[in-house]
Every structure is written in C-alpha cells, then in structure tokens.
Protein backbone atom coordinates (compact mmCIF):
# COMPACT_ATOMS: atom_id res chain seq x y z
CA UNK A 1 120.92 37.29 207.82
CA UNK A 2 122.18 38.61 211.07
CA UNK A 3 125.26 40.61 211.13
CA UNK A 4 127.71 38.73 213.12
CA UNK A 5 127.44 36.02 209.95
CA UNK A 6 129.23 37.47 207.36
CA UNK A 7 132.52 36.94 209.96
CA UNK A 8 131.33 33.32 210.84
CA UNK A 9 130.78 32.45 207.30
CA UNK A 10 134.62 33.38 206.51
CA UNK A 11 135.53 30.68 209.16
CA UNK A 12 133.87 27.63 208.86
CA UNK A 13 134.97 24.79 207.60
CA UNK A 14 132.65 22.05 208.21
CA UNK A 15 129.50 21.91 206.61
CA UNK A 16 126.80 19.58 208.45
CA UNK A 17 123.91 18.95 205.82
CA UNK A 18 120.78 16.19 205.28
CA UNK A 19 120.19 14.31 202.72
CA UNK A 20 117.10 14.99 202.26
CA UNK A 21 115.90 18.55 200.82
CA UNK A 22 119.56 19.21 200.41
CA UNK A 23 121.41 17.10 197.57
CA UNK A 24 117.98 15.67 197.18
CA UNK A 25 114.81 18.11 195.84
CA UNK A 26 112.95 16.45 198.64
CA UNK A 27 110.54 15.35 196.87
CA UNK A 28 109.75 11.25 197.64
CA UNK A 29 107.58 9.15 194.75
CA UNK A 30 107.04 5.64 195.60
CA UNK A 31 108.97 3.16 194.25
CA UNK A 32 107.99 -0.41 194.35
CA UNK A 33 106.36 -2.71 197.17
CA UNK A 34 108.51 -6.26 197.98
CA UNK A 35 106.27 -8.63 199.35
CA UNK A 36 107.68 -10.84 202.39
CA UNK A 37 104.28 -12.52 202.93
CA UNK A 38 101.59 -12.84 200.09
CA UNK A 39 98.85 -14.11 202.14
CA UNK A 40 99.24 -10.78 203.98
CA UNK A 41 96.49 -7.36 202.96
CA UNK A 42 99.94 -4.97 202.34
CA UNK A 43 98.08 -2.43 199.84
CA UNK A 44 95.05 -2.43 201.99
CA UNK A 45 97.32 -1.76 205.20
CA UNK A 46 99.62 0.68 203.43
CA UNK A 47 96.69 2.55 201.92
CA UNK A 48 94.95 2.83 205.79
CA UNK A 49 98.39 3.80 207.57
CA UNK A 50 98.25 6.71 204.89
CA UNK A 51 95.16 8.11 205.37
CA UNK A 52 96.19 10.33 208.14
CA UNK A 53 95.78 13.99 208.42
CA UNK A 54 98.77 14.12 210.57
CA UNK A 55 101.45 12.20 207.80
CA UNK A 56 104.60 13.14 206.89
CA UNK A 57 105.64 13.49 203.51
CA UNK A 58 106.60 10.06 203.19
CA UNK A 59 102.80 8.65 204.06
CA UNK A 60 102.25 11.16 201.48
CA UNK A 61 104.19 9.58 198.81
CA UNK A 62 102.64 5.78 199.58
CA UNK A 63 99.01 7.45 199.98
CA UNK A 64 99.56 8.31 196.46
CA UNK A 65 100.39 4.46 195.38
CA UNK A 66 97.79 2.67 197.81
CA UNK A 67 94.14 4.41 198.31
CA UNK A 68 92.78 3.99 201.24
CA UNK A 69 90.99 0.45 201.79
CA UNK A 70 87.15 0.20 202.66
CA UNK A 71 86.34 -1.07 206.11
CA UNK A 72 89.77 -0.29 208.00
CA UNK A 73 88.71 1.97 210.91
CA UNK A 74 91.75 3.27 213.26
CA UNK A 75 91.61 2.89 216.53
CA UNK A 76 94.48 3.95 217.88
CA UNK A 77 97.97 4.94 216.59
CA UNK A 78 101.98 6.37 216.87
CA UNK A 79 102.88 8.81 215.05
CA UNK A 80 106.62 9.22 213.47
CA UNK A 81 109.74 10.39 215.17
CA UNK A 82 112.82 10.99 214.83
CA UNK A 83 114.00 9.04 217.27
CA UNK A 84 112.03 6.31 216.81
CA UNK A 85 112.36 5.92 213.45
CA UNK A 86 108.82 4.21 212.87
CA UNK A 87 104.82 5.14 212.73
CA UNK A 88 102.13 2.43 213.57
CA UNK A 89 98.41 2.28 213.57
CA UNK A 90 95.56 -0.33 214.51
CA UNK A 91 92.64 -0.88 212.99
CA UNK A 92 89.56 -2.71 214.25
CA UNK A 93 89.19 -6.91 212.93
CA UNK A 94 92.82 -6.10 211.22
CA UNK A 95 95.04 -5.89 214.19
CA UNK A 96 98.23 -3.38 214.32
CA UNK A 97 100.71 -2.42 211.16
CA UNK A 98 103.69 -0.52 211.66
CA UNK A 99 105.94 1.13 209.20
CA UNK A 100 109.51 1.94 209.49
CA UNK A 101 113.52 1.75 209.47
CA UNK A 102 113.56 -1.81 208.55
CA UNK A 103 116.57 -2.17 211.35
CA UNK A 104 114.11 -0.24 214.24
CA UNK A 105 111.23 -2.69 213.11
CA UNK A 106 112.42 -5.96 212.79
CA UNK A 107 113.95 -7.99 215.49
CA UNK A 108 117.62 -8.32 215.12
CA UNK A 109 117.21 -12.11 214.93
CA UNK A 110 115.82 -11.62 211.20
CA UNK A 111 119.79 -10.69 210.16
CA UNK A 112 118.82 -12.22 206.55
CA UNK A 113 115.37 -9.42 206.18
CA UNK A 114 117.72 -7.08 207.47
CA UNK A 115 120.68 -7.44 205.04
CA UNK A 116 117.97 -8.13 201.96
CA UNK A 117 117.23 -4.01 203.05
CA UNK A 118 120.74 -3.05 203.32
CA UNK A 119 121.21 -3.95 200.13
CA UNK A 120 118.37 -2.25 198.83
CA UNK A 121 119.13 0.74 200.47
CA UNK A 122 122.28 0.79 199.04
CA UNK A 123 121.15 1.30 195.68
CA UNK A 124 120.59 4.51 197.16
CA UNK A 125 116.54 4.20 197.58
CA UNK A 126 114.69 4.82 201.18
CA UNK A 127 113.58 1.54 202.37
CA UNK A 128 110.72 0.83 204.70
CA UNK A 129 109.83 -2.21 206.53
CA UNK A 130 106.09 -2.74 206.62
CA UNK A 131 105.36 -5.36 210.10
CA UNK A 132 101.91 -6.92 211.47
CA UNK A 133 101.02 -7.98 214.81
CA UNK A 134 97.90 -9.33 215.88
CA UNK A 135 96.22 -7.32 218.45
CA UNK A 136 96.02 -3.47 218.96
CA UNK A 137 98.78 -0.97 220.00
CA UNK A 138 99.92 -0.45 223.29
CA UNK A 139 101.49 2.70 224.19
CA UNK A 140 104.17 4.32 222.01
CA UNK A 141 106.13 0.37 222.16
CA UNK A 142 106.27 -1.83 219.23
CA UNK A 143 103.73 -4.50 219.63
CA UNK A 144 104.68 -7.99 220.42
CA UNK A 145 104.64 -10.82 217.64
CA UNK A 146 105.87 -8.78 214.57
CA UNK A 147 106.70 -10.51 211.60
CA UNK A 148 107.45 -8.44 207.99
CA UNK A 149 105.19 -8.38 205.43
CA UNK A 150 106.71 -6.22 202.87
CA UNK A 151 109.67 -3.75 202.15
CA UNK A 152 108.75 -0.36 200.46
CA UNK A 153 111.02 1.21 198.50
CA UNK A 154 111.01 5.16 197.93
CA UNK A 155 113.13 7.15 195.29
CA UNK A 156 114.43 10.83 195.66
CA UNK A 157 115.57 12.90 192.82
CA UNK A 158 119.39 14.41 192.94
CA UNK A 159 119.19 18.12 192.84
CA UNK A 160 121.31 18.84 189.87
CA UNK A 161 123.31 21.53 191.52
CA UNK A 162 124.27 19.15 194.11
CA UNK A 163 127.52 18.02 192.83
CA UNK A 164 128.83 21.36 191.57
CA UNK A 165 128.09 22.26 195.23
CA UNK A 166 129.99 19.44 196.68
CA UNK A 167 132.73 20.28 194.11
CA UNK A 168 132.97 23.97 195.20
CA UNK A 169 133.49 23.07 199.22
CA UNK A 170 136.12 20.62 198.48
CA UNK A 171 137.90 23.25 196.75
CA UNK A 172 137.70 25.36 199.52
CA UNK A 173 138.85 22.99 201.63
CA UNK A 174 135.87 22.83 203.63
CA UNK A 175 134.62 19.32 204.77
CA UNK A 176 130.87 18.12 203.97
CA UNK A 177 128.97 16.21 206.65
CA UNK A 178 126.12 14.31 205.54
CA UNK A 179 123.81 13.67 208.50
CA UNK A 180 120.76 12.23 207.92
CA UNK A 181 118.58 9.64 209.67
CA UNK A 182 118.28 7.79 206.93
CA UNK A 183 119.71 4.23 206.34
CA UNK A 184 123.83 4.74 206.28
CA UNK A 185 123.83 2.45 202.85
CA UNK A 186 121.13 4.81 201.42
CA UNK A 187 122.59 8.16 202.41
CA UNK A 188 126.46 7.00 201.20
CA UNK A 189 124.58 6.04 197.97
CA UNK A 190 122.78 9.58 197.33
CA UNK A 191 126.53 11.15 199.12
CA UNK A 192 128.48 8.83 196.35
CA UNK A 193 126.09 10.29 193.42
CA UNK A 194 126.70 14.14 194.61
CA UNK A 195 130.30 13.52 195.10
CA UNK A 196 130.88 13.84 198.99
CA UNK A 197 134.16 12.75 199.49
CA UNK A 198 134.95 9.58 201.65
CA UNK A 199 130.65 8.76 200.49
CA UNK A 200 131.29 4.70 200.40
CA UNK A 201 132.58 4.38 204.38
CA UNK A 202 129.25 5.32 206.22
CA UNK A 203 128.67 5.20 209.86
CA UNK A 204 125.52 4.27 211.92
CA UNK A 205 124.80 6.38 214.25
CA UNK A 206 123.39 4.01 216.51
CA UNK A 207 127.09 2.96 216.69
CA UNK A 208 128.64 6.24 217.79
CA UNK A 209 131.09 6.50 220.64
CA UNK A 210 129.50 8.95 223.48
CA UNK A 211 132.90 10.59 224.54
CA UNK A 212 132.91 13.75 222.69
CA UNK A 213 136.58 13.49 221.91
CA UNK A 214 136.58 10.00 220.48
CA UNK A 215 133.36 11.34 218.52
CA UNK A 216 135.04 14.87 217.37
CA UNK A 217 137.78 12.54 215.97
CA UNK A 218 135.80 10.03 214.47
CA UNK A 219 133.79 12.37 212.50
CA UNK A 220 137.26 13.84 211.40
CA UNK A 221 137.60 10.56 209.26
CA UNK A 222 133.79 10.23 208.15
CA UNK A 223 131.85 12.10 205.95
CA UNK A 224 128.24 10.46 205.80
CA UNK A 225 126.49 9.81 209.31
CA UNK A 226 122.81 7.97 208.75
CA UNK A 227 119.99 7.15 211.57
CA UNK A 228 121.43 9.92 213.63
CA UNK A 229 118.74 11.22 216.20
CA UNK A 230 117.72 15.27 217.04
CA UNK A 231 120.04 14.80 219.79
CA UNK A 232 122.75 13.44 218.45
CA UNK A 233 123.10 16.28 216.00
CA UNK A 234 124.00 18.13 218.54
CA UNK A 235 126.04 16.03 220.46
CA UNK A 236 128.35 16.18 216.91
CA UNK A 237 128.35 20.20 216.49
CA UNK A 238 129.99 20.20 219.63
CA UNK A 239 132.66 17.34 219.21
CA UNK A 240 133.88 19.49 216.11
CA UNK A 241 134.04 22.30 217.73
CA UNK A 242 135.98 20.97 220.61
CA UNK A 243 138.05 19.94 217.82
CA UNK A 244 138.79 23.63 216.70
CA UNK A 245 135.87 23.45 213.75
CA UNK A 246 133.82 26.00 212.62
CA UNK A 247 130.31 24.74 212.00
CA UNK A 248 127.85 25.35 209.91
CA UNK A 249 124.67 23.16 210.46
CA UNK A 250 121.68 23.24 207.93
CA UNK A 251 118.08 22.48 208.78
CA UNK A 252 114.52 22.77 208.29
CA UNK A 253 112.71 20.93 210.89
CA UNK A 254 111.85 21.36 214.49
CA UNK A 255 114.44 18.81 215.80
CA UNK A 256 116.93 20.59 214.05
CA UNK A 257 116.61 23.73 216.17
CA UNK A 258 118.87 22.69 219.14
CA UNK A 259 121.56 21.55 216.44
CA UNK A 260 121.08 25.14 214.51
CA UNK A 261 121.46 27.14 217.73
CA UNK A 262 124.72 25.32 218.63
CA UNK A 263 126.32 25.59 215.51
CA UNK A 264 128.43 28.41 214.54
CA UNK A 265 126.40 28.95 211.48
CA UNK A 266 122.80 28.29 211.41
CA UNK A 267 121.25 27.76 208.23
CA UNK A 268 117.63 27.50 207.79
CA UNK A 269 115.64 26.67 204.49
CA UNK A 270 113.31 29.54 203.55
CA UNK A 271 110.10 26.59 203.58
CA UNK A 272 111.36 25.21 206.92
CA UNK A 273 109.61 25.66 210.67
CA UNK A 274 109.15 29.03 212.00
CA UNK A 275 111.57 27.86 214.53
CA UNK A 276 114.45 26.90 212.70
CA UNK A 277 114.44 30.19 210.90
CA UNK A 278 114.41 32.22 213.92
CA UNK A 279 117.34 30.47 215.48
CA UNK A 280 119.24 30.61 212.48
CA UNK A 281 121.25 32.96 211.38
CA UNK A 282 120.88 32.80 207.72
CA UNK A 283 117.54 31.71 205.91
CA UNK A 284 117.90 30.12 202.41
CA UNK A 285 114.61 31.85 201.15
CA UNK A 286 114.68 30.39 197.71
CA UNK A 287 115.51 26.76 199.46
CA UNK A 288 118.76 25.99 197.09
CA UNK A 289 121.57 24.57 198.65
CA UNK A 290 123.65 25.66 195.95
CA UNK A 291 123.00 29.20 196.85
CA UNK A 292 124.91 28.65 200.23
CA UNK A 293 128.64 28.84 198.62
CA UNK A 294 128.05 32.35 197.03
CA UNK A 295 127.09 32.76 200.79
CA UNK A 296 130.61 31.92 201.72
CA UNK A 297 132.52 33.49 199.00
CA UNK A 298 130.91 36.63 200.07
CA UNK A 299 131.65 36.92 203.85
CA UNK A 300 135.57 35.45 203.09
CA UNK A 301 136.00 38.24 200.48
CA UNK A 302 134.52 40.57 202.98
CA UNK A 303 136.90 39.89 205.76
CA UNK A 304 139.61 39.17 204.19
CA UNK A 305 139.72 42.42 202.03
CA UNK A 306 138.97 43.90 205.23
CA UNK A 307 142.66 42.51 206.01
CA UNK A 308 143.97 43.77 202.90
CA UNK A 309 142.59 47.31 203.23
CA UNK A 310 143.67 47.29 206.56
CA UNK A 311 147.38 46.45 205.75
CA UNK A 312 147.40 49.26 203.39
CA UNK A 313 146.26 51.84 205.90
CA UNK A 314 147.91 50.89 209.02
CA UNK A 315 151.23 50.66 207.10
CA UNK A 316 150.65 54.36 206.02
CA UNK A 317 150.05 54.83 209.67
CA UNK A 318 153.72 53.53 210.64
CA UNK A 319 156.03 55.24 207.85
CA UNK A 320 153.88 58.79 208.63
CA UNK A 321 154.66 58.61 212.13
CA UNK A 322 158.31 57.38 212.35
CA UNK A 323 159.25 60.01 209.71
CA UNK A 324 157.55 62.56 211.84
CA UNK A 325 159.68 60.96 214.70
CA UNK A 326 162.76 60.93 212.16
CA UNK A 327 162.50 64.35 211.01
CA UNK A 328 162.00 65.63 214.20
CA UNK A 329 164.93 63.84 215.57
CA UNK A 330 167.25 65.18 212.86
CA UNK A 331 165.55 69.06 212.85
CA UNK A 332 164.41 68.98 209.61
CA UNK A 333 161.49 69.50 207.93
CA UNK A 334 159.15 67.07 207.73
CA UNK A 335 159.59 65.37 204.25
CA UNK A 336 155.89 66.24 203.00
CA UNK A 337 153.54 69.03 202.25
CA UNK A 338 149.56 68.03 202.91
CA UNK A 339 149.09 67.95 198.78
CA UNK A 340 151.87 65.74 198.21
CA UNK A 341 150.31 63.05 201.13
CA UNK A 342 147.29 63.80 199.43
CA UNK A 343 149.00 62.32 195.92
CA UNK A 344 150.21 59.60 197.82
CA UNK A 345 146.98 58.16 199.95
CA UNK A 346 145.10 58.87 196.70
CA UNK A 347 147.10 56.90 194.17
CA UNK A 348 148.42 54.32 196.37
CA UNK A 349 146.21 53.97 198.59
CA UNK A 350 142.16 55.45 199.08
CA UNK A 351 141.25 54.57 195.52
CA UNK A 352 142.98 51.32 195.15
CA UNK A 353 141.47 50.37 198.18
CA UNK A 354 138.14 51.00 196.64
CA UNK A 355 138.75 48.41 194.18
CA UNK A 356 140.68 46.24 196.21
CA UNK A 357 137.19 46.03 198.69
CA UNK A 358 135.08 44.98 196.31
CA UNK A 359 137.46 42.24 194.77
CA UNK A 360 136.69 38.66 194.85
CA UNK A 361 138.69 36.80 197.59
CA UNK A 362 138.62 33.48 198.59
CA UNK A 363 140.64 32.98 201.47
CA UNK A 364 138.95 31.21 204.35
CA UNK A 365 139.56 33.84 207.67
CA UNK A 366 141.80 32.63 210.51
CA UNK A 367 141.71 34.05 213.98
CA UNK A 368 144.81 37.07 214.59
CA UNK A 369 143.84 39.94 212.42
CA UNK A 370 145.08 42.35 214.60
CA UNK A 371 148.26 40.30 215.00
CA UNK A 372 148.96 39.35 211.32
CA UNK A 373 148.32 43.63 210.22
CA UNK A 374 150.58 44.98 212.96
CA UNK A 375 153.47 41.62 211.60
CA UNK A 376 152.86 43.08 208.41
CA UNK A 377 152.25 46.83 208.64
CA UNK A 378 155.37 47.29 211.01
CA UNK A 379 157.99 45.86 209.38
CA UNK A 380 156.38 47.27 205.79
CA UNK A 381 156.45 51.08 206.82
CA UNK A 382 159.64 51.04 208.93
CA UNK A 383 161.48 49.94 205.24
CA UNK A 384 159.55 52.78 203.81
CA UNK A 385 159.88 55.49 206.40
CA UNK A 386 163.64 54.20 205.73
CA UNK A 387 163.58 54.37 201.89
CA UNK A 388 162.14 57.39 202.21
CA UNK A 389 164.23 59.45 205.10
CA UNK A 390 167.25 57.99 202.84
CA UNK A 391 166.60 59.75 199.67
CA UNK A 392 165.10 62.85 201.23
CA UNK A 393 168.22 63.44 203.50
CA UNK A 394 171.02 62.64 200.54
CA UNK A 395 168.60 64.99 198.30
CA UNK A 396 169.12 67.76 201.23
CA UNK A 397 172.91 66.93 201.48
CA UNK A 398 173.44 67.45 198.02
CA UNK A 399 171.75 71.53 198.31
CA UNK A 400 169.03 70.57 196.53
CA UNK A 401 166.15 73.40 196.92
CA UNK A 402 163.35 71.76 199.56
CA UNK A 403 160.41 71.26 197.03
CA UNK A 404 163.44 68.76 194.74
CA UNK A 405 163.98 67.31 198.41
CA UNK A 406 160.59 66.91 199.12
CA UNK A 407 159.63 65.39 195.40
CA UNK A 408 162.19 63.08 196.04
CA UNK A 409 160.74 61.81 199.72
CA UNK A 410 157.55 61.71 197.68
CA UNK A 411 158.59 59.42 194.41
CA UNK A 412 160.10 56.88 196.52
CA UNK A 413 157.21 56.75 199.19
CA UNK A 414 155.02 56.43 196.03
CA UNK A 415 156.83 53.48 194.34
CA UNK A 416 157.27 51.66 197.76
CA UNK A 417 153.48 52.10 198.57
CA UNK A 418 152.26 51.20 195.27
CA UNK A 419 154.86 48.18 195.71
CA UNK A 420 153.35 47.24 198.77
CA UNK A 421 150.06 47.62 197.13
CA UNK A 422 151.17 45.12 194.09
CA UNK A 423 151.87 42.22 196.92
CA UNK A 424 148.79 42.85 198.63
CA UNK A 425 147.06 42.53 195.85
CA UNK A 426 148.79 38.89 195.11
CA UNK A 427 147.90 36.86 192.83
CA UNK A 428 148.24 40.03 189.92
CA UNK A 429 145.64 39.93 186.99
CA UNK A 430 145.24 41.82 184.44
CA UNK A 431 142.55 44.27 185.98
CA UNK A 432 145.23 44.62 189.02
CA UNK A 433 148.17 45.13 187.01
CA UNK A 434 146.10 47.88 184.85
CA UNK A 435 145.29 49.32 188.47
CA UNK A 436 149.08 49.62 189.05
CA UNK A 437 149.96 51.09 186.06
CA UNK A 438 147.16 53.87 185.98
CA UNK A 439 148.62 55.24 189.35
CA UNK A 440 152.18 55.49 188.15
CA UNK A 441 150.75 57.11 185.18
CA UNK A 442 148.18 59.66 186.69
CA UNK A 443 151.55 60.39 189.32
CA UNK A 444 153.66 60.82 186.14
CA UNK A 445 151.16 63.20 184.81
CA UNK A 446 151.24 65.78 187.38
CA UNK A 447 154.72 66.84 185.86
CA UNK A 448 154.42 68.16 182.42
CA UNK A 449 151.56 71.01 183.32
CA UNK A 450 153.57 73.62 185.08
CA UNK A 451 150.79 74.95 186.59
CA UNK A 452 149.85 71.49 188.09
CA UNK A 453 153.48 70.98 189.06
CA UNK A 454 153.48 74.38 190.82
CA UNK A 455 150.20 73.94 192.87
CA UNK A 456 151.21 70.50 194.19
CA UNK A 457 155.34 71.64 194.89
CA UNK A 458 156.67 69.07 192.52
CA UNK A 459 160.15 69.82 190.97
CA UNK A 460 162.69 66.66 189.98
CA UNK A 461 165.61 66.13 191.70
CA UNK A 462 167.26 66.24 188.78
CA UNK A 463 171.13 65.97 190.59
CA UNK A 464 169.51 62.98 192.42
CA UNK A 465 166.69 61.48 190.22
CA UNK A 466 169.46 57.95 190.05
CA UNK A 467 170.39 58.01 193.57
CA UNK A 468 166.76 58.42 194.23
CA UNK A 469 165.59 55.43 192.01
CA UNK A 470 167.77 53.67 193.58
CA UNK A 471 167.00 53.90 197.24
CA UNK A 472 163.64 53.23 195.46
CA UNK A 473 164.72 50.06 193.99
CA UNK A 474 166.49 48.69 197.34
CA UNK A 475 163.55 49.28 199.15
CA UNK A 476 160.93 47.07 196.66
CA UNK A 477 163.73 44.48 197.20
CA UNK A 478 163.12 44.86 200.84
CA UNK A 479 159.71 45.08 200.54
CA UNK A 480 159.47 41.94 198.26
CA UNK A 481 161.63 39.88 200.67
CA UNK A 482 160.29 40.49 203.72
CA UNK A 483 157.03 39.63 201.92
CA UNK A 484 158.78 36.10 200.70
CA UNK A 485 159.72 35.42 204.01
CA UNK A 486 156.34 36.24 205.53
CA UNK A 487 154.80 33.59 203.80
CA UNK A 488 156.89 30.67 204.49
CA UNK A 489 155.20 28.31 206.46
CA UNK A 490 154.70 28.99 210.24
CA UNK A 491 155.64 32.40 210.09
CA UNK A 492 153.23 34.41 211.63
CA UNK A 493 152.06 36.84 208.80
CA UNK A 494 151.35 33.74 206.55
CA UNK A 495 148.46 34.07 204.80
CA UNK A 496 147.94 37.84 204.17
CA UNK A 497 145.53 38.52 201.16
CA UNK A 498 146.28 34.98 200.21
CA UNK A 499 143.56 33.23 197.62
C-alpha cells in the first residue's frame, strides 16, 4: 500500500468494481446447454473449442461439462478479448464454431435469439451464444454464414459478504459502479442480488455517449455498466473525475491496468496480473472485496483525526501567543508559569489527543484542511486568550497575590480547552465523556497535597473563585456558539470532526 493512499482513500467516493471476482467468488460452473438446432454436433463442438491450453476460465468451466470429441483437429483459431467479446476455432471436415456474447455473435436481424438471451441473462446467469459456419476462419473476423446452434448458460456464486459490503458504501455515501463486460441484464441481476442501488436500470456500454461530460453525467444516474471494453473503463474514470469524483477502480486483469493507473485509487486483487498490482496502489492480498471498507474506514479516521488533533494544537497556538501579545501590551506578567502550561497541554490537550488519534472516525475528507483549522482554531483561541486575560486581570485588580492570579488564568484556560476538546470530540460517548471527566479530576487533584500545590504554584482565588467561574462559563457559551454556528450549512468550518 503506497503512502499517498491512506489520504486518497479518505476522499473517494465512487467505487468502480466487476462483477465478476468481486460480488461474485469468481468461480463459473456450467449451467445448462439450450439447443437452437438439434441436427447440429453442440457437445462435440463445445468439448473441441475447450480443449485449449490457452482458455480462459470460462472454456474451463464448459471443458468440465463437454470432453473433448474424437476426431476434431484445430486448424486454426481466435482467441478471446475483451473487446471482442467472442473466441472461435476451426476444425478440419467440421468447419468453424464460435462462442460468445450472444449480441457480438449473432446478426442483429435474429432480434427474437437475441431477446430469448436477454431474458436469460436476466435471471442473472452468463449466457453464451454457440454459432457455426461452414468453412474455416479467416483472420480475427467472424466468418460469414453464421447461424446459432445453442445458448450456454453459466452460473456464478454471490460472495456472501457482498451485500454487507454494498450496505456499508451506501452508508457512507459512497456510490458503487458495477462495470463489467458482461451482459447489462446479467450484471443488474447479480447488482440487484448484492444490493447495488439503482441495480434494475442497466446501461450497455455499446450505447455510451463519447463526450466525456454527457458520459460523467450519465454515469451520475447509473449504477451498473455491462459489455464495457478495456478502453472504455477508462474513458469513465475520467468523466467522474471531471465531474469532481474521487475514484477508486478495482481490477485484476491486464486490461484493467490503464483504468487502475487513472483512477485515484487503484485496487488490485492479491491473485491478479503482476501488472495490475504494480500500478495499483493497494493490493487486496487475501482477494476479499469486503476487506476494502475497513480500508476506507482506516485512512478517513486517519485524516480526519489528523484534523481534530490539529484543531486542538493550533488553537493552543493562538490563545498562547495573543496572551503573550496581551500581557505584553498591558506590562504584566505573562499569565503562566512553564508547570502550569504543562497542566494544561497535558490534561487538555497531549494525552487526549492520544486517544482522540486512535478513535474511530468516519467522516469522508474534503479538500481545505488548512482553511477549515485556521476558521476554527482562530476564532476558538481568541475567545480563550479573552476568557482568560479577563479573569487573570480582574484577579490582579482585586490584589490578589500573583500565584491566585495566575491559578485563576489557569482554571479558566483549562475548562475552555477541555470545552473545546468536548466539541471536537462530537458525537460524546461514554469512553469520551469518561475522558473529560478524568482531566477535570486529575486537575482537581493537584489541590489537596500541599506539597503538589506548592511545586506547581497553585493557590485559589478564593476572593475571585465566582467571578472566575464565571468568565469561565461565558466563554463555553462562546465557545459552544461559535461551534453551532460553524456547522450550519455553507459555513466554511462545516464539517470539523464530524461522523
């Protein structure tokens, strides 16, 4: 997993996936054979198309169901592709078969074949159209004078933690994209079954606009794309992200390298190509789908606890230098020793921040970090440096000896930082709340040990402990408004440590 991932992972929000080896287990068992002419040798031809060293998993599957026939000898053949969807072979004294998408096969003329496979397909199994022509092959073109001889159906299992999968993205409001090159009937079935939103309104491929903004927006609308080509794949990672989408593209295959490079997010199964792995930049070694949104949670809670530990910090940052500012201004002293900063970036913030790091977040990252933690930060310590140059200056108007003055500037910059804490940390559970309350306590503690009290300067401002609460108080209702505000639609700082 390269670095740079964990960030991209936060972002996306389109997920482009196959069918195939993805809400399916990948593995294909033959299903049944639907003779279109009985006079016709279909076993003999299926078992010789088969026997090739070079098959694909789905000549695989049939080679299992048809062994080869005696006497066929190949003479020439056409090996699959993507792009054109079919394989053929010849075969001296029994003339050429070819095996394929029933709608790259058969002439277009033979709408009633065509919408008998449609229908098939839409019972969600893979459906091949098996074709003679008389003759041998010529070239990498379909023969002339096909005519169908059979439909082959093919089944694939439903991985079972397809739909919980599904289930989780929605959730996160991120969209699934099921591209396959498949039929469209047969991928919307297997999409219905796992749950993909928007499954039962596929779209052929073959059918898509060019323009890559009439595309980007089209594929807005869609979910489940079938008979798309290596380059088309490509063609719609880049309409999304024209569209502002961050993509992540899975793969496994060769012709899914350009597609993985392109995207955002590359994802590569741990059995696929050497090549897709090393463009990618994540490999699924154990090959599970489902392990891909523990992926996500993990690099959204990484950057946006990065966020929230950043807020804390930087805000520290701001009240610590405008009271410096302040103080020097006014020719005091400045409102702190070292220890009692110490108390307050230990309590309120360094360990809480240790927790706070490692907490799960799901919030999805959106460009303008820097922006959002100075909106945030800024306005957050300037009410604290406020609060906190208020009740140190009425504590010193009032005569109070400078370590009650300074205890004072040091309660209420505790409160309001462990306040600011408590709406970081939004929404509040139990384990936060805890959190909370074990920092008040451990800062409550440092009182009733004199010698504790007397190494860290800490005396009450006993003529001012009200006064001082409540310059506390005003500022946690500043705090907590500003922080109401932030979040209000449009505003700029919406969406800080938000789940």
């Amino acid at each position: 997993m390269h670095i740079p991932a964990v960030e991209g992972l936060a972002r996306v929000d389109v997920v482009c996936l196959d069918k195939t080896g993805t809400l399916t287990d990948g593995t294909i068992a033959f299903d049944s054979l639907i003779r279109l002419d009985d006079a016709a040798p279909a076993e003999a031809a299926l078992g010789a198309l088969a026997d090739d060293q070079a098959g694909n998993a789905t000549l695989a599957a049939i080679g299992q169901a048809f062994p080869p026939p005696r006497g066929w000898a190949r003479q020439d053949g056409v090996p699959f592709s993507s792009a054109r969807k079919w394989s053929a072979a010849s075969f001296a004294g029994h003339g050429a078969w070819v095996l394929g998408a029933p709608e790259m096969v058969l002439p277009a003329s033979q709408d009633g074949l065509l919408s008998r496979a449609a229908g098939l397909a839409a019972s969600g199994m893979r459906v091949l159209a098996l074709a003679y022509a008389p003759g041998s092959l010529d070239g990498q073109a379909l023969p002339p004078g096909l005519r169908a001889v059979a439909f082959i159906t093919l089944a694939e299992r439903l991985r079972s933690d397809a739909p919980g999968t599904i289930a989780y993205f929605a959730a996160q409001g991120v969209a699934v994209k099921v591209i396959s090159g498949d039929s469209p009937h047969t991928v919307a079935a297997v999409a219905g079954r796992a749950g993909v939103p928007r499954a039962g309104d596929p779209l052929d491929a073959r059918d898509l606009p060019e323009d890559p903004g009439a595309l980007g927006a089209l594929l807005e609308e869609r979910s489940v794309i079938g008979r798309v080509s290596p380059h088309q794949k490509e063609s719609m990672v880049q309409a999304l992200q024209a569209r502002g989408h961050t993509v992540a593209m899975t793969g496994d295959g060769v012709n899914d390298v350009l597609a993985l490079k392109l995207a955002d997010i590359g994802v590569a199964m741990g059995s696929g190509a050497p090549a897709t792995k090393a463009v990618a930049e994540l490999v699924l070694l154990d090959n599970r789908f489902a392990t891909l949104p523990g992926v996500v949670a993990e690099g959204r809670r990484v950057t946006a606890n990065i966020e929230r530990v950043a807020n804390l910090f930087i805000t520290k940052t701001v009240w610590a230098t405008l009271l410096a500012i302040a103080a020097g201004a006014a020719l005091m002293p400045y409102p702190f020793l070292p220890r009692h900063l110490t108390i307050i970036d230990t309590l309120a913030i360094g360990v809480p921040a240790f927790f706070l790091a490692l907490a799960p977040n799901r919030r999805r990252y959106l460009p303008g970090f820097a922006g959002r933690v100075l909106r945030f930060a800024g306005p957050a310590g300037l009410i604290i440096a406020a609060a906190t140059f208020s009740a140190y200056a009425l504590a010193r108007a009032r005569g109070l000896p400078l370590t009650e003055q300074r205890t004072a500037a040091t309660l209420v910059t505790l409160i309001l930082s462990l306040c600011v804490l408590a709406l970081l940390a939004m929404p509040l559970t139990w384990r936060r709340i805890a959190l909370l309350v074990a920092a008040l306590a451990a800062f409550a503690l440092l009182f009733p040990v004199p010698a504790v009290r007397t190494f860290y300067k800490l005396e009450l401002p006993r003529g001012a402990i009200g006064s001082t609460l409540l310059i506390a108080a005003l500022g946690a209702a500043a705090l907590t408004a500003f922080w109401v505000l932030s979040r209000r639609p449009g505003h700029g700082t919406a969406g800080v440590a938000r789940e």
